[in-house]
C-alpha atoms as a PDB file:
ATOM      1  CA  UNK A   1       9.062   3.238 -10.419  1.00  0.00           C
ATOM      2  CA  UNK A   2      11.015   0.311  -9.637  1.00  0.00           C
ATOM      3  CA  UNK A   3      12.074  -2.371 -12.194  1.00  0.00           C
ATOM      4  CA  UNK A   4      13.465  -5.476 -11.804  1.00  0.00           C
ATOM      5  CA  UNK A   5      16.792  -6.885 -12.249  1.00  0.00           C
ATOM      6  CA  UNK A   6      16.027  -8.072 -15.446  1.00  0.00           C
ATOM      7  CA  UNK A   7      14.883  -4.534 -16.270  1.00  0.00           C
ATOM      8  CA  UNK A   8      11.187  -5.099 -16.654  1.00  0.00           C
ATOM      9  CA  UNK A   9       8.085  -3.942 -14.620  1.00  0.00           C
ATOM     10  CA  UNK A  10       4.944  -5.685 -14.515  1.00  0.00           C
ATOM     11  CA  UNK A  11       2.171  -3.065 -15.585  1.00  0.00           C
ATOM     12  CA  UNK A  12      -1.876  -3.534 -14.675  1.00  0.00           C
ATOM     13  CA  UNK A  13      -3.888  -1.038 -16.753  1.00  0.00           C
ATOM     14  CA  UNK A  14      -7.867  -1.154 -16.233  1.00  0.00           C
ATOM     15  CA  UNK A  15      -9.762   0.634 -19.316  1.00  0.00           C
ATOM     16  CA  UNK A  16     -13.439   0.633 -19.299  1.00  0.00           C
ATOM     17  CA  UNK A  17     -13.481  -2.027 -17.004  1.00  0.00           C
ATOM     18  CA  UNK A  18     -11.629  -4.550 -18.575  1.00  0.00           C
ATOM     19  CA  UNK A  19      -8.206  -5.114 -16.333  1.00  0.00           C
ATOM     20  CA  UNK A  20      -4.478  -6.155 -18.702  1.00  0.00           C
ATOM     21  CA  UNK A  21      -1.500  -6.746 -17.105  1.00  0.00           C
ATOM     22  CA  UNK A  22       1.382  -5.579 -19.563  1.00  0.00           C
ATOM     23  CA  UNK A  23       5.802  -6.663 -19.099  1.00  0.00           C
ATOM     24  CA  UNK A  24       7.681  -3.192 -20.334  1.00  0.00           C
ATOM     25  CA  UNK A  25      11.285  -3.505 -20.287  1.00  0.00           C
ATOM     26  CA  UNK A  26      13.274   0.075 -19.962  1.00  0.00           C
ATOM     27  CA  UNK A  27      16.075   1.436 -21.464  1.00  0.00           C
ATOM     28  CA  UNK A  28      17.990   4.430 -20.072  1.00  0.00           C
ATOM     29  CA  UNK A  29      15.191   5.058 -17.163  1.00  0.00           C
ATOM     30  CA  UNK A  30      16.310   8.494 -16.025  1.00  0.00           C
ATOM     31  CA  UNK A  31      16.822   9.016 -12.300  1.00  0.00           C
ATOM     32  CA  UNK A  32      14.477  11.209 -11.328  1.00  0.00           C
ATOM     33  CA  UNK A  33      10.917   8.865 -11.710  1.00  0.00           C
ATOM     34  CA  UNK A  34       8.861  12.183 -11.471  1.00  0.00           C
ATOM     35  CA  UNK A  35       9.840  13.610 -14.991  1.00  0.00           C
ATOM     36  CA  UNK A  36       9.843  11.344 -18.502  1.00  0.00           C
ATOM     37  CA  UNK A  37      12.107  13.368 -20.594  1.00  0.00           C
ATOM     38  CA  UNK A  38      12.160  12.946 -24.048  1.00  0.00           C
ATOM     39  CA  UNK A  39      15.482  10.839 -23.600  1.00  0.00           C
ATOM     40  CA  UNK A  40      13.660   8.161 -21.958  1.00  0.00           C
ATOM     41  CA  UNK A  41      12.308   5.344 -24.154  1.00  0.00           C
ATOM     42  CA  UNK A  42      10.471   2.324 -23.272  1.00  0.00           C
ATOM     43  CA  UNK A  43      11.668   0.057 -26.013  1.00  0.00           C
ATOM     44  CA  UNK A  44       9.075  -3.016 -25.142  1.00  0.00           C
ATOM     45  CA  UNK A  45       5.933  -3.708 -24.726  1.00  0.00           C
ATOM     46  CA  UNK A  46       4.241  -7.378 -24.463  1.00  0.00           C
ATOM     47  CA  UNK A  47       0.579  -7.928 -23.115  1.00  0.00           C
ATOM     48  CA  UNK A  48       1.529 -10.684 -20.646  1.00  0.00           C
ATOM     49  CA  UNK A  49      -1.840 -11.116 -19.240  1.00  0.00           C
ATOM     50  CA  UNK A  50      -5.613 -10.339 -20.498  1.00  0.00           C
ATOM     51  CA  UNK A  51      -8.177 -11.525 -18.141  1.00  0.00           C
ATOM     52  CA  UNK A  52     -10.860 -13.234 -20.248  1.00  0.00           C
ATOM     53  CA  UNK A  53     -12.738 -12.820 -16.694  1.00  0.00           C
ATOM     54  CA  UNK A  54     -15.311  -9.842 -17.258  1.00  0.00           C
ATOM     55  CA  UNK A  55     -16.064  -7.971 -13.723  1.00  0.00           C
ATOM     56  CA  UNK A  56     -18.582  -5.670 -13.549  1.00  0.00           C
ATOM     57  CA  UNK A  57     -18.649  -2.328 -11.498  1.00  0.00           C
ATOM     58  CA  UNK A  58     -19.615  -3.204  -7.781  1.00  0.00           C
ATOM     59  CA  UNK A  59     -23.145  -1.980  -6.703  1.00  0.00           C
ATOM     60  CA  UNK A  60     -23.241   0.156  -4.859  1.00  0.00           C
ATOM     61  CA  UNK A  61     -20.112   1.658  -4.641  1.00  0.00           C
ATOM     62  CA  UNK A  62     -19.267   2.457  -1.788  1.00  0.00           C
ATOM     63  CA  UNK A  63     -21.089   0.077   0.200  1.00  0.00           C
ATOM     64  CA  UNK A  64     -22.661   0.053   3.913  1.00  0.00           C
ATOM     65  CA  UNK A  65     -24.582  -3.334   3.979  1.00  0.00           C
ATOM     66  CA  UNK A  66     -24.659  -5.312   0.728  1.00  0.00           C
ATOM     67  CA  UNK A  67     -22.652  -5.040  -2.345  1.00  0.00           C
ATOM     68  CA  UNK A  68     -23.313  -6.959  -5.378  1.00  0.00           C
ATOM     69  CA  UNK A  69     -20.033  -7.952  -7.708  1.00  0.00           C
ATOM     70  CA  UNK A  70     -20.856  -9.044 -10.774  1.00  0.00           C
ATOM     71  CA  UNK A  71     -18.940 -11.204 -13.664  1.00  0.00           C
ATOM     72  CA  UNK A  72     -18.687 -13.199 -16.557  1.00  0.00           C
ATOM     73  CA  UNK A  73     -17.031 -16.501 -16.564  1.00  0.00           C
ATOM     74  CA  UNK A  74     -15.161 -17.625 -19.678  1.00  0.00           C
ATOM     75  CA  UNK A  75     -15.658 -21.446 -19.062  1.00  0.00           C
ATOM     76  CA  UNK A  76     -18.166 -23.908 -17.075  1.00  0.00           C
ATOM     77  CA  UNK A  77     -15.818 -24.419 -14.575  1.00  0.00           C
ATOM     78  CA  UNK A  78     -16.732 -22.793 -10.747  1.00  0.00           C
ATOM     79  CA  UNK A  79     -14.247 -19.488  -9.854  1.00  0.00           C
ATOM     80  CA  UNK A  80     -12.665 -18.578  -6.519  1.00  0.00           C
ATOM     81  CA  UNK A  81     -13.783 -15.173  -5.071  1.00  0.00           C
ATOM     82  CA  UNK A  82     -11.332 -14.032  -2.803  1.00  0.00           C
ATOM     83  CA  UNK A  83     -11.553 -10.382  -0.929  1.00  0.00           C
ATOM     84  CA  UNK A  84      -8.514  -8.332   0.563  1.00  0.00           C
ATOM     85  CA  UNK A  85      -8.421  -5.980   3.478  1.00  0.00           C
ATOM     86  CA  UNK A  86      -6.452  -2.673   2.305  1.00  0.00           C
ATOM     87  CA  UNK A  87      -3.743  -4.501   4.097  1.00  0.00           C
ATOM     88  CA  UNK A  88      -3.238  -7.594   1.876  1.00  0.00           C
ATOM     89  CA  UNK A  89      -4.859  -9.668   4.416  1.00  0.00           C
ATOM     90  CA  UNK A  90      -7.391 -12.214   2.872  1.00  0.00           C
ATOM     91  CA  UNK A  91     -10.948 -11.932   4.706  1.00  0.00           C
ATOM     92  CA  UNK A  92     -13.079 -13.761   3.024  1.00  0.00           C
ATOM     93  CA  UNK A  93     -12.846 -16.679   0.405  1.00  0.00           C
ATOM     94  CA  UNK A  94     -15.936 -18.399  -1.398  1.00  0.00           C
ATOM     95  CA  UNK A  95     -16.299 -21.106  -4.560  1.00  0.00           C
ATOM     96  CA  UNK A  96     -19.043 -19.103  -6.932  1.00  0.00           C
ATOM     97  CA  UNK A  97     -20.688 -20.980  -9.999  1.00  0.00           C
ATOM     98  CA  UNK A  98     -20.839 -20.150 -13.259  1.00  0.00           C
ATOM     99  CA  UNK A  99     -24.203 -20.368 -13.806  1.00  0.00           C
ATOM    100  CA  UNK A 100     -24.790 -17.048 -11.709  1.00  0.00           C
ATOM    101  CA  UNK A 101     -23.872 -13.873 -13.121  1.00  0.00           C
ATOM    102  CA  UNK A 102     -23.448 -11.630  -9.844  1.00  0.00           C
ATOM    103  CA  UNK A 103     -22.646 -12.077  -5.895  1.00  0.00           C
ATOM    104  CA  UNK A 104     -24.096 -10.227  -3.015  1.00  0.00           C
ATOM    105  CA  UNK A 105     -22.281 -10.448   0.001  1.00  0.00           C
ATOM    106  CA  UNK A 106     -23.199  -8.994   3.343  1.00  0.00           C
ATOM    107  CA  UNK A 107     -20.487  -6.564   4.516  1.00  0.00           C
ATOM    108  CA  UNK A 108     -22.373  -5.008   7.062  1.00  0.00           C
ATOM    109  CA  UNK A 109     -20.509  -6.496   9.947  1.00  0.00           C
ATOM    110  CA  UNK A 110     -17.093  -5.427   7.948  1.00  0.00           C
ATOM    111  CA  UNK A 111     -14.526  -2.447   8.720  1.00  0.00           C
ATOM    112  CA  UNK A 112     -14.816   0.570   6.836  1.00  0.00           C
ATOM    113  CA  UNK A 113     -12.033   0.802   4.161  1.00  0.00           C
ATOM    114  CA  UNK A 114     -11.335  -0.714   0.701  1.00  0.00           C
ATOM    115  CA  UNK A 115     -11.107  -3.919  -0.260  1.00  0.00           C
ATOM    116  CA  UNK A 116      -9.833  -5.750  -2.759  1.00  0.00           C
ATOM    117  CA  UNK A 117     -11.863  -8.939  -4.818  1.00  0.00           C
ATOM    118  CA  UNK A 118     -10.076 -11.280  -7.223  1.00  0.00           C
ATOM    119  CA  UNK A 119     -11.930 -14.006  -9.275  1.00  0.00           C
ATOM    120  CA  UNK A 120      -9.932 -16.902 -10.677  1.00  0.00           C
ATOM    121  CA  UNK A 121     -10.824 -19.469 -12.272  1.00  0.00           C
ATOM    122  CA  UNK A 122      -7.914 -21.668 -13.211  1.00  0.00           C
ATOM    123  CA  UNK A 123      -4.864 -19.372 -13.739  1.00  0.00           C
ATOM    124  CA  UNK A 124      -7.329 -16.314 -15.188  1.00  0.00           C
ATOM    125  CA  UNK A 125      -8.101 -13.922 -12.530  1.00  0.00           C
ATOM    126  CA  UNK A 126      -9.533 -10.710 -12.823  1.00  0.00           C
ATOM    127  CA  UNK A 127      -9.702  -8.182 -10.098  1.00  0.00           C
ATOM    128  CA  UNK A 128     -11.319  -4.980  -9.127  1.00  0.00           C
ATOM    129  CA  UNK A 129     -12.195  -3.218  -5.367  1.00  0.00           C
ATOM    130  CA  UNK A 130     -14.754  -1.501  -3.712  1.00  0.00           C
ATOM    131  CA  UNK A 131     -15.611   0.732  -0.180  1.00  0.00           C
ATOM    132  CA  UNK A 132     -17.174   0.131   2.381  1.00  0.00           C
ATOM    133  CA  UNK A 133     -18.090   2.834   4.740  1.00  0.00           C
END
């Protein structure tokens, strides 16, 4: 695992569907990143980040044709939906309202592979993927 300078590492942890980004700092990281002997102690932990965006499990999962994403906006305000390739590269971008609490998008015409979605709204994102085959 690499840390940086500073000697913290950025963390995302996704439990029941509900995504947290977490800052650990390290102390006396041994060498060997495989193994966590006992001598190793992670002296920090800080929740950075919790999305207050709620995402949904895509439907279906994986996907041929259509694939329904659905969230939960904190505020009133419209979110960016943005989708990755499994190479970082951004495909497809769309403004979504609030007063909606899914999107369907056609992906029949896409690659197979995973992708990655993000919805922001302001500074909160949350983030999730899904395959298409």
């Amino acid at each position: 695992t690499e840390f940086s300078p500073d000697g913290t590492k950025q963390l995302e942890v996704t439990i029941d569907g509900f995504a947290s980004s977490y800052k650990v700092t390290k102390i006396d990281w041994p060498l060997n990143p495989i193994s966590w002997p006992p001598d190793s102690t992670i002296t920090d932990i800080t929740t950075v980040f919790a999305s207050s965006i709620n995402l949904g499990t895509p439907q279906p999962n994986p996907a041929n044709e259509i694939i329904k994403i659905p969230y939960w906006l904190p505020s009133e305000n419209p979110a960016n939906l943005n989708i990755y390739d499994q190479y970082g590269r951004l495909i497809f971008s769309k403004l979504i309202p609030n007063n909606t609490d899914s999107i369907q998008l056609n992906i029949k015409e896409w690659t197979s592979g995973t992708y990655i979605y993000q919805i922001c709204q302001g500074e909160d994102c949350g983030a999730g993927r899904f395959l298409k085959f």
